[in-house]
Protein backbone atom coordinates (compact mmCIF):
# COMPACT_ATOMS: atom_id res chain seq x y z
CA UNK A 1 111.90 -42.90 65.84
CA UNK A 2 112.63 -39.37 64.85
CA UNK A 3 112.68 -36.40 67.25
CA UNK A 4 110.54 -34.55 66.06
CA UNK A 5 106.68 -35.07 67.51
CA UNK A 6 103.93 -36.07 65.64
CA UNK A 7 102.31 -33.28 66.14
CA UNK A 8 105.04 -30.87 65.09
CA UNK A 9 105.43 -33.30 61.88
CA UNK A 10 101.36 -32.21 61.56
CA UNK A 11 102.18 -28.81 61.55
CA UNK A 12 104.70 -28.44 59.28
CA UNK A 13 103.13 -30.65 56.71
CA UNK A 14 99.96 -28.00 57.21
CA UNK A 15 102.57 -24.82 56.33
CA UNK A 16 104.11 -26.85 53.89
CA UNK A 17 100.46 -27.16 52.10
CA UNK A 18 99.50 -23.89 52.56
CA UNK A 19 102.68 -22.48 51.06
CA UNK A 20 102.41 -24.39 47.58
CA UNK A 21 98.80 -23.21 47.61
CA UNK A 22 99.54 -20.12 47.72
CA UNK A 23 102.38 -20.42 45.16
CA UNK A 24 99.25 -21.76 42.98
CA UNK A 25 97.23 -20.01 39.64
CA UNK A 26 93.13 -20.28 40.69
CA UNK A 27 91.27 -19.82 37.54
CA UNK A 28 89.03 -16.72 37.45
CA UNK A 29 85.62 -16.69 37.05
CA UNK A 30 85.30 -16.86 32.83
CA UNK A 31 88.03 -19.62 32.87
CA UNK A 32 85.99 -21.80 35.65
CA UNK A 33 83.01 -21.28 33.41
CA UNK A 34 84.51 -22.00 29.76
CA UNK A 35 86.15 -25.23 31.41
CA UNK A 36 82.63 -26.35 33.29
CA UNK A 37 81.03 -25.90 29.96
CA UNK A 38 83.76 -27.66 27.79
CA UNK A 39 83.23 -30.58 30.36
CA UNK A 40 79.50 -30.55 30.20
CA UNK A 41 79.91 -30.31 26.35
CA UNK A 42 82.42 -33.39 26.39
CA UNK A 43 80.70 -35.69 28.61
CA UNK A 44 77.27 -35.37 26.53
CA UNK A 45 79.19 -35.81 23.63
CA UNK A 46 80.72 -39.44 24.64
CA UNK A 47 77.22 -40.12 26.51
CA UNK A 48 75.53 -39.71 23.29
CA UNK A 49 78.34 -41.59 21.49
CA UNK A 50 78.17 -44.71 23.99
CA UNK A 51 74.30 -44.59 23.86
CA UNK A 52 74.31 -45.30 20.30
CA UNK A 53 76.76 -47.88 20.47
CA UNK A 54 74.61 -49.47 22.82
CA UNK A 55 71.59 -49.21 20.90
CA UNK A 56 73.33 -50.79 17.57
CA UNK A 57 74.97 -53.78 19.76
CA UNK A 58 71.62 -54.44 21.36
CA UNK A 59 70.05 -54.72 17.96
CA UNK A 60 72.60 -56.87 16.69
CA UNK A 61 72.20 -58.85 19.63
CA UNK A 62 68.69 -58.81 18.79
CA UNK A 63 69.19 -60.32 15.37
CA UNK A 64 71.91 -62.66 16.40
CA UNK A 65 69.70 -64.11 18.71
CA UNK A 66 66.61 -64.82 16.44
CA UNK A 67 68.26 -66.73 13.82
C-alpha cells in the first residue's frame, strides 16, 4: 500500500485537473456557435443521406420480394 491516503491521492488528482484546465483554450462565443452549426449542418446532411439509402433498399426489397 502506498503512504499516501486516499484522500490526499483525491486531492491531488483534483489540483492536478484543475491545473491542465486552466492550461486549456475555451472557444469563445462565435467559435462555439460556427462549430454547433457545422455539427447541426453535418448531422442533417448524413441523416438525409442514410434516409435515402433506406428508402432505395426498402424499395428494392420491395421488388425483390414480389417476384
Amino acid at each position: 500500500m502506498s503512504s499516501v491516503s486516499i484522500m490526499g491521492r483525491i486531492r491531488q488528482f483534483l489540483q492536478d485537473t484543475r491545473s491542465e484546465l486552466h492550461k486549456c483554450t475555451w472557444p469563445n462565443k462565435n467559435e462555439l456557435l460556427e462549430s454547433t452549426l457545422l455539427v447541426l449542418v453535418a448531422m442533417t446532411i448524413l441523416s438525409s443521406f442514410v434516409a435515402v439509402v433506406d428508402l432505395i433498399i426498402t424499395f428494392l426489397i420491395g421488388l425483390v420480394t414480389t417476384i
